[in-house]
Structure formats: C-alpha cells, structure tokens
N, C-alpha and C. Protein backbone atom coordinates (compact mmCIF):
# COMPACT_ATOMS: atom_id res chain seq x y z
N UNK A 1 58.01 10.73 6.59
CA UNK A 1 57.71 10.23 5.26
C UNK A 1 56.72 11.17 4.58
N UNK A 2 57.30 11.36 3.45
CA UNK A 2 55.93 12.06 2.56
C UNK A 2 54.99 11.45 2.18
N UNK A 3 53.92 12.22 2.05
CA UNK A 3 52.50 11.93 2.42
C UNK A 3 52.02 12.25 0.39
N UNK A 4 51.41 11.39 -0.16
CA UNK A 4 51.28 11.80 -1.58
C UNK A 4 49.39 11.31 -1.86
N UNK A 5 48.65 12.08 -2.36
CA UNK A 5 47.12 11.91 -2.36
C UNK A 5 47.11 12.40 -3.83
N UNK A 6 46.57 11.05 -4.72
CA UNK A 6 45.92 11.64 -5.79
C UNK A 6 44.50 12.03 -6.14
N UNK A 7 44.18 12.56 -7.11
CA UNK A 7 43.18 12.35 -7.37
C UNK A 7 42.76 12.85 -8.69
N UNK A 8 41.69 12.77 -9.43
CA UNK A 8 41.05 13.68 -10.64
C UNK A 8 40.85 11.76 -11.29
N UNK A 9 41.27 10.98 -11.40
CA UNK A 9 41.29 9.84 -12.33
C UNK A 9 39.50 9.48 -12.73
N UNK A 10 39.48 8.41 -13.78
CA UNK A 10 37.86 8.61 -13.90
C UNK A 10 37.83 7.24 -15.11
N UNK A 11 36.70 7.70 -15.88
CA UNK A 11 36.49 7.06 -16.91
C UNK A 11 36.09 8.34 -18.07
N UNK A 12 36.94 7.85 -19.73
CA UNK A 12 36.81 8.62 -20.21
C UNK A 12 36.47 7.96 -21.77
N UNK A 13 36.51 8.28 -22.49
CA UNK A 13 36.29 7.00 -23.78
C UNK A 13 37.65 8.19 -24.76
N UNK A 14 38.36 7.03 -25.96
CA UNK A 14 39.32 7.25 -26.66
C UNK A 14 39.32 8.97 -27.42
N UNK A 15 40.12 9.27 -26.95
CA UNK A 15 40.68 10.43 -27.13
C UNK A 15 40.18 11.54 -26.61
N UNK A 16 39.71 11.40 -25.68
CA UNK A 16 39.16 12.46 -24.43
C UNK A 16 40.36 12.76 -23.48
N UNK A 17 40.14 13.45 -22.56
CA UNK A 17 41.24 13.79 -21.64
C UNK A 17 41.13 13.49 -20.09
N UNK A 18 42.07 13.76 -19.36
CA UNK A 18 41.82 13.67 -17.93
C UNK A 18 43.32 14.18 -17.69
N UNK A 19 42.93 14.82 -16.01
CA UNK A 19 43.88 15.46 -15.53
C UNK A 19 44.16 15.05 -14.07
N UNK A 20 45.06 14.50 -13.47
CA UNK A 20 45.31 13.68 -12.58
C UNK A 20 46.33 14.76 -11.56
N UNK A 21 46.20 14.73 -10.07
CA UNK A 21 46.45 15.46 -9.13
C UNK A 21 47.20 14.82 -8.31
N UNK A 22 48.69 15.20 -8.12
CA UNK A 22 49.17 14.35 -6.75
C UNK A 22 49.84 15.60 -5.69
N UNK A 23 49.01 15.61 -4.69
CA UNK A 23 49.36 16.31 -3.56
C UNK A 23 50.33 16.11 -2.34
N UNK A 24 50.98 16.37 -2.08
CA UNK A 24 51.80 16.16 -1.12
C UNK A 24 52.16 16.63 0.06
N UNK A 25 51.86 16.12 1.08
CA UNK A 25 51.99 17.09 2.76
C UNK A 25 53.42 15.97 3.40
N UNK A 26 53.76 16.70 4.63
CA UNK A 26 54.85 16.37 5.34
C UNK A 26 56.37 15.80 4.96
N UNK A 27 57.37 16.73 5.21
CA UNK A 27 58.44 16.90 4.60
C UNK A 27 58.28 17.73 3.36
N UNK A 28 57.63 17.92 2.69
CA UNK A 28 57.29 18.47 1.43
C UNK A 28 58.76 19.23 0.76
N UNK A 29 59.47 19.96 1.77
CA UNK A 29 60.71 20.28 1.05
C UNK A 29 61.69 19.60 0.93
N UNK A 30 61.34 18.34 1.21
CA UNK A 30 62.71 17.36 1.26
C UNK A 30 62.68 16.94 -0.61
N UNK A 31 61.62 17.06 -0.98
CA UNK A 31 61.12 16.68 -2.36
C UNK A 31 62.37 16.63 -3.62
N UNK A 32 62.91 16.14 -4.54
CA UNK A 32 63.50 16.50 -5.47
C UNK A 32 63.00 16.46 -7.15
N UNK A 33 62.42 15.42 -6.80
CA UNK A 33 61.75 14.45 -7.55
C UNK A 33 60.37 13.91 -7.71
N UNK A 34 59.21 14.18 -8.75
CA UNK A 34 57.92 13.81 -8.44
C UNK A 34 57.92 13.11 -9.54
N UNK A 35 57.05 11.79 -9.57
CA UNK A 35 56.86 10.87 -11.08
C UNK A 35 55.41 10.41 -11.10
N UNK A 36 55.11 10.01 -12.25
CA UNK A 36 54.14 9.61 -12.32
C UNK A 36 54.41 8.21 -13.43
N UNK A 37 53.73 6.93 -12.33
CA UNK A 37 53.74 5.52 -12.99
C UNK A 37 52.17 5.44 -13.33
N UNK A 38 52.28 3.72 -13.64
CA UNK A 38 50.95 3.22 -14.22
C UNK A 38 51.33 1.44 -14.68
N UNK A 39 50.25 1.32 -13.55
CA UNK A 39 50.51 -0.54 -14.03
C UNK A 39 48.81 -1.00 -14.36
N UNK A 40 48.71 -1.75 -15.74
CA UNK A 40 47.51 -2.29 -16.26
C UNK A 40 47.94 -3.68 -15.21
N UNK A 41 46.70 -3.95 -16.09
CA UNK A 41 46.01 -5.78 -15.08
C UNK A 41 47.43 -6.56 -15.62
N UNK A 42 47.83 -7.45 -15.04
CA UNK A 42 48.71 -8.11 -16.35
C UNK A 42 50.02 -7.85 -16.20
N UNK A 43 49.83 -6.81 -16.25
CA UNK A 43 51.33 -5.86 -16.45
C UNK A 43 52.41 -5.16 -15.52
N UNK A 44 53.75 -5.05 -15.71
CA UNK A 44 54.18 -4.61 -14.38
C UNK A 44 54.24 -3.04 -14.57
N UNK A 45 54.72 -2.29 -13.63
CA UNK A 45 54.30 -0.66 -13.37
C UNK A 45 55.43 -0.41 -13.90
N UNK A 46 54.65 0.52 -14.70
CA UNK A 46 56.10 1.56 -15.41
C UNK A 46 55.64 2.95 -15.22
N UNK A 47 57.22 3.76 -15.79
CA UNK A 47 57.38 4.68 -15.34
C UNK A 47 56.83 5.35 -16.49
N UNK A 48 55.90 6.77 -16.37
CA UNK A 48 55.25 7.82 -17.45
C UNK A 48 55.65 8.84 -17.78
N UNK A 49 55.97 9.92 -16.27
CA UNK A 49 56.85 10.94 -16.51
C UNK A 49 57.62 11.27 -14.84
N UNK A 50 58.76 12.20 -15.17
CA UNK A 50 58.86 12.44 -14.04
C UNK A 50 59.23 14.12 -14.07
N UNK A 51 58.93 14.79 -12.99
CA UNK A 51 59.65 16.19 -12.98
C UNK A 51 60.84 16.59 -11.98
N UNK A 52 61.75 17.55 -12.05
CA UNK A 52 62.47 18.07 -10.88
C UNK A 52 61.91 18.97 -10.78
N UNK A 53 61.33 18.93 -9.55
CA UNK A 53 60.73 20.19 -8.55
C UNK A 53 61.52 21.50 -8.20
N UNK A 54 62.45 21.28 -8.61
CA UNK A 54 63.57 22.69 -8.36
C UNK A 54 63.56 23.40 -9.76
N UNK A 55 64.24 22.31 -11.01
CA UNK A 55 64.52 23.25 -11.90
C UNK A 55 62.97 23.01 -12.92
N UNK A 56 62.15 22.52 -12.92
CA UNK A 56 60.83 21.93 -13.81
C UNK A 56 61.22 21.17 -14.90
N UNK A 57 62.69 20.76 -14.97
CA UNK A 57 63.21 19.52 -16.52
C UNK A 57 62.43 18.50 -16.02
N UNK A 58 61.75 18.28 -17.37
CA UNK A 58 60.72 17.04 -17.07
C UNK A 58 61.49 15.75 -18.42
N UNK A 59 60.43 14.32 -17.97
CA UNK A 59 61.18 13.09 -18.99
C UNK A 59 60.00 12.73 -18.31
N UNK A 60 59.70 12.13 -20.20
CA UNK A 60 58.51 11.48 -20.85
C UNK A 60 59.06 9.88 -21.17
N UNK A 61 58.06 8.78 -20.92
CA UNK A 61 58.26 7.74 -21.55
C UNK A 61 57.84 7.61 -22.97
N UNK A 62 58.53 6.96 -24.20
CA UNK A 62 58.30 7.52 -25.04
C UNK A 62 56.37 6.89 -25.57
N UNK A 63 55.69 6.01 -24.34
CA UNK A 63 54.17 5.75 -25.15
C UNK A 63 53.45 6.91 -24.79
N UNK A 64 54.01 7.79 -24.13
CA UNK A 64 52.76 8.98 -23.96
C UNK A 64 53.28 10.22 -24.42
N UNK A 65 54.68 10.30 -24.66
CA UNK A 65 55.25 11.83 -25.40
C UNK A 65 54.95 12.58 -26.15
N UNK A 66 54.20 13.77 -26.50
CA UNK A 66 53.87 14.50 -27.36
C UNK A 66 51.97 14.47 -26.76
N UNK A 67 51.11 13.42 -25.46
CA UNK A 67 50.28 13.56 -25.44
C UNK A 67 49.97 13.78 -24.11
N UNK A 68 51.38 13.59 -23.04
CA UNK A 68 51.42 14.02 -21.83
C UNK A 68 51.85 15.14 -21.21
N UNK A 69 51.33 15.68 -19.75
CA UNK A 69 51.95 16.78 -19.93
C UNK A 69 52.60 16.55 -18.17
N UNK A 70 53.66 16.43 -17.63
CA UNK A 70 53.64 16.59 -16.44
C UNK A 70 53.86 18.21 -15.94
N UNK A 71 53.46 18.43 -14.83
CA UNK A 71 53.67 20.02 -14.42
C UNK A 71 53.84 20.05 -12.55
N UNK A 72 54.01 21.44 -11.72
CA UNK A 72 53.75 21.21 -10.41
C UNK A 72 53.40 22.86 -10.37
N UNK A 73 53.16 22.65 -9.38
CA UNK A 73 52.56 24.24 -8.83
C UNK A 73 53.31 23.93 -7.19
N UNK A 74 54.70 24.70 -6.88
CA UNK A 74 55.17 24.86 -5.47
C UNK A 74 54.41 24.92 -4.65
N UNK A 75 53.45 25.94 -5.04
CA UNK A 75 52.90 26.76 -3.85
C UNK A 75 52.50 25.96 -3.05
N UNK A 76 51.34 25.00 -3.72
CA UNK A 76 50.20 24.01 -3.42
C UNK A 76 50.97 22.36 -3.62
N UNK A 77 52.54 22.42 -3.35
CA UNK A 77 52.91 20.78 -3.42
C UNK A 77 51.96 20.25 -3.96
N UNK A 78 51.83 20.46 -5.44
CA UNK A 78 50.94 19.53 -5.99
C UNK A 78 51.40 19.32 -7.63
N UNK A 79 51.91 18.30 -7.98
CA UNK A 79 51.95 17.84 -9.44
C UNK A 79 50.52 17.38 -10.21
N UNK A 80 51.11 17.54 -11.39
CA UNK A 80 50.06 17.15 -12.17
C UNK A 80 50.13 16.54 -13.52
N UNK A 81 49.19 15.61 -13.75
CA UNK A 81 49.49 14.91 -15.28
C UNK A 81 48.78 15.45 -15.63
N UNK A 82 48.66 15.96 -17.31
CA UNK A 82 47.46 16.45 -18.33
C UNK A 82 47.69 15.36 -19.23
N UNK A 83 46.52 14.82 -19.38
CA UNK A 83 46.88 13.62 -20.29
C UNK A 83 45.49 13.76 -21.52
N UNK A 84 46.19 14.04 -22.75
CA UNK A 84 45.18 13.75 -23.86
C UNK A 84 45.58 13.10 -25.12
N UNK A 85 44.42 12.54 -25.74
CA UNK A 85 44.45 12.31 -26.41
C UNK A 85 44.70 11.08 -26.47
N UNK A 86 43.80 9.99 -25.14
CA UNK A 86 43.63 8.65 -24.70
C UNK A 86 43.57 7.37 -25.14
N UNK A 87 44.24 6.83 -25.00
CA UNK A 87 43.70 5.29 -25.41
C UNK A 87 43.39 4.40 -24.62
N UNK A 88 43.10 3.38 -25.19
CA UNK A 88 42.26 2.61 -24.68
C UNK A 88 43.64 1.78 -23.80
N UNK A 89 44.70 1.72 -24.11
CA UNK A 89 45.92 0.64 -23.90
C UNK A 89 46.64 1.74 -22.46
N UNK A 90 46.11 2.66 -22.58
CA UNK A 90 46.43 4.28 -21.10
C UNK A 90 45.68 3.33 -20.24
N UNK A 91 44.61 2.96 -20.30
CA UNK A 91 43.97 2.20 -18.81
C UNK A 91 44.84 1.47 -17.96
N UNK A 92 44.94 2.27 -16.87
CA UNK A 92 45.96 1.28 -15.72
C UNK A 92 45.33 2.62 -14.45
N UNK A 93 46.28 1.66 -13.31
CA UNK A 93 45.94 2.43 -11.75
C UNK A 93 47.15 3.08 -11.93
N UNK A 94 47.10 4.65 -11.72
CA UNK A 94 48.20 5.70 -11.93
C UNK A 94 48.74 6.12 -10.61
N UNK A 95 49.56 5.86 -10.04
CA UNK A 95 50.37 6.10 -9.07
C UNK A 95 51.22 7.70 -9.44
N UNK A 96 51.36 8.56 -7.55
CA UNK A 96 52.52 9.50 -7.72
C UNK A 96 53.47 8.90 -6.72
N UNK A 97 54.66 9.54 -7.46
CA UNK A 97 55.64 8.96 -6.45
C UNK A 97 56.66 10.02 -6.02
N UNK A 98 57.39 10.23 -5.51
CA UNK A 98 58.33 11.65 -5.09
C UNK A 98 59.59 10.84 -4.31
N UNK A 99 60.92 11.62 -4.25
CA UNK A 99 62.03 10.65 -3.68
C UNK A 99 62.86 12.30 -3.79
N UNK A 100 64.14 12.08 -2.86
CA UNK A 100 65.09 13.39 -2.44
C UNK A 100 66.01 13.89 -2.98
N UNK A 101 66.01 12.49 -3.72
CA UNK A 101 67.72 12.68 -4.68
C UNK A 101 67.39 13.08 -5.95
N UNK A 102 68.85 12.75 -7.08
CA UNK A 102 68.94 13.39 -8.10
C UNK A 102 67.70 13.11 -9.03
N UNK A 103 67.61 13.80 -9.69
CA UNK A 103 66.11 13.28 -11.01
C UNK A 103 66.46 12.98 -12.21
N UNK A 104 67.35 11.69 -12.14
CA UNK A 104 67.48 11.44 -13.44
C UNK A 104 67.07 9.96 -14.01
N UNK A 105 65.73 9.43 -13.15
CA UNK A 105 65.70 8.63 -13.68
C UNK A 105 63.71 8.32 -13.39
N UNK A 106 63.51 7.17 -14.29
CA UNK A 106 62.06 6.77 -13.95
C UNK A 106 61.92 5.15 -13.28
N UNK A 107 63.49 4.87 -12.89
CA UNK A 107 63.17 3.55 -12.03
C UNK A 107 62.35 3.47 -11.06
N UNK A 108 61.64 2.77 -10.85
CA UNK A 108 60.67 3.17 -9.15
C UNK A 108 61.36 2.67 -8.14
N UNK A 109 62.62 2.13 -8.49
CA UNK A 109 63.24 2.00 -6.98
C UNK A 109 64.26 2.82 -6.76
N UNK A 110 64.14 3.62 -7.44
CA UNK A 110 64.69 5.20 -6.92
C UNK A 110 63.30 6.19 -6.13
N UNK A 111 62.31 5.62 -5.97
CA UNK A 111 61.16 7.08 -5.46
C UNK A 111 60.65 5.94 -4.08
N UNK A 112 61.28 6.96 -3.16
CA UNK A 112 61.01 6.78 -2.22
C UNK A 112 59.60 6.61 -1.61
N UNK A 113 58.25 7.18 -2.28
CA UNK A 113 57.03 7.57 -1.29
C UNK A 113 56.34 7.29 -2.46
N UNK A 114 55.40 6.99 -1.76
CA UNK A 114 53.96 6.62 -3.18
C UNK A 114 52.79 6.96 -2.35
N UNK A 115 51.76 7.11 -3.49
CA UNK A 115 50.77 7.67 -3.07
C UNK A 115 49.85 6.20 -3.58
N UNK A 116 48.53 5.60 -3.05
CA UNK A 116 48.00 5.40 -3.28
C UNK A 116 47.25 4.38 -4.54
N UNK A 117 47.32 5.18 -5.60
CA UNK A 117 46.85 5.25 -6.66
C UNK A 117 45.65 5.39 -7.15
N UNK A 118 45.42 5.74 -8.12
CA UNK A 118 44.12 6.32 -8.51
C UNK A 118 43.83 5.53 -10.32
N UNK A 119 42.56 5.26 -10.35
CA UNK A 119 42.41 4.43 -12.04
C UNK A 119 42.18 5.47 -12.64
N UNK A 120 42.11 4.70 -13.97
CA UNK A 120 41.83 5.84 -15.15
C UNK A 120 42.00 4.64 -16.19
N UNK A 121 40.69 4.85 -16.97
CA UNK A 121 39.88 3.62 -17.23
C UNK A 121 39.37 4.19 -19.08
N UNK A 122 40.42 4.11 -19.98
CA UNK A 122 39.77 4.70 -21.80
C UNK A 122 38.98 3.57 -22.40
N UNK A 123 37.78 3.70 -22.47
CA UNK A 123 36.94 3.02 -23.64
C UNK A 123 37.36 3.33 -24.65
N UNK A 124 37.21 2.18 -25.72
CA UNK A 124 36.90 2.37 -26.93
C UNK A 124 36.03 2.76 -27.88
C-alpha cells in the first residue's frame, strides 16, 4: 500500500496563501493518479484537484479554479497544492490521495490510498 504524508497546512487569514505537500513512499510507481480533497465540519469531502503523474493533465473543481494550483515533482514523489488567494469557506482538513488506474475522475472511491490529512484554517 502506498504510504501518503502531508504537510505545509497552517493558519492563514483571507487572501493569503499556503502550500500543501503530499509525499509518497512504497509502491510509489504503481501511482497513476494523485488528488487532493477537503472536508469542512458539517460537510462531506470533496474532491479539489487531481493530477496524472505520467502525463501532468490536471482537473480543478470549479470553487478553487483559477486560484489553485496542483503540481508533482517525480523525482521526490511528492505533489503539491499552491493555493491562493483564500477564503474563509477553503477551511477544511485537506487530504492526499493517489490510486493506479485511469485519471479521469475526482470520485474518492476511485483513490485507493490516503494520507492522513492535514488543516488549513482562513480567517476572516
């Protein structure tokens, strides 16, 4: 099973930034697929972005498009969110997730492995 560790999450106040880290050890090339969710208090977990690790075509949900950025760096199995330009309604626990198959979607019961999660907390 892949192994997924985030980290960078924090507290930031409205329209500041943060940059969120999901690392990944064992199996690492089985990878096809890396996403990034987010579930507030309340609320159920949805999907934010996801990338294919082979070709880099990425898909945005459309509440963060134009202010998210997903990315990966091979070398270092490690994805990444750049997220600016915050709101206060972004506060949730941000999960990575990774799965083998095709990348065409942001269901989470297509991603096999999860990491953790990490908060990330926008004042107003």
């Amino acid at each position: 099973q892949v192994q997924l560790v985030e980290s960078g999450g924090g507290s930031v106040q409205a329209g500041g930034s943060l940059r969120l880290s999901c690392t990944a050890s064992r199996y690492t090339y089985s990878i096809n697929c890396m996403g990034w969710f987010r579930q507030a208090p309340g609320k159920e977990r949805e999907g934010v972005a996801r990338i294919n690790t082979a070709g880099g075509t990425t898909y945005y949900a459309g509440s963060v498009k134009g202010r998210f950025t997903i990315s990966q760096d091979n070398a270092k199995n490690t994805a990444y969110l750049q997220m600016n330009s915050l709101k206060p309604e972004d506060t949730a626990m941000y999960y990575c997730a990774a799965h083998r198959g095709y990348c065409y979607t942001l269901q989470e019961t297509a991603f096999s492995d999860w990491g953790q999660g990490i908060q990330v907390t926008v004042s107003s």
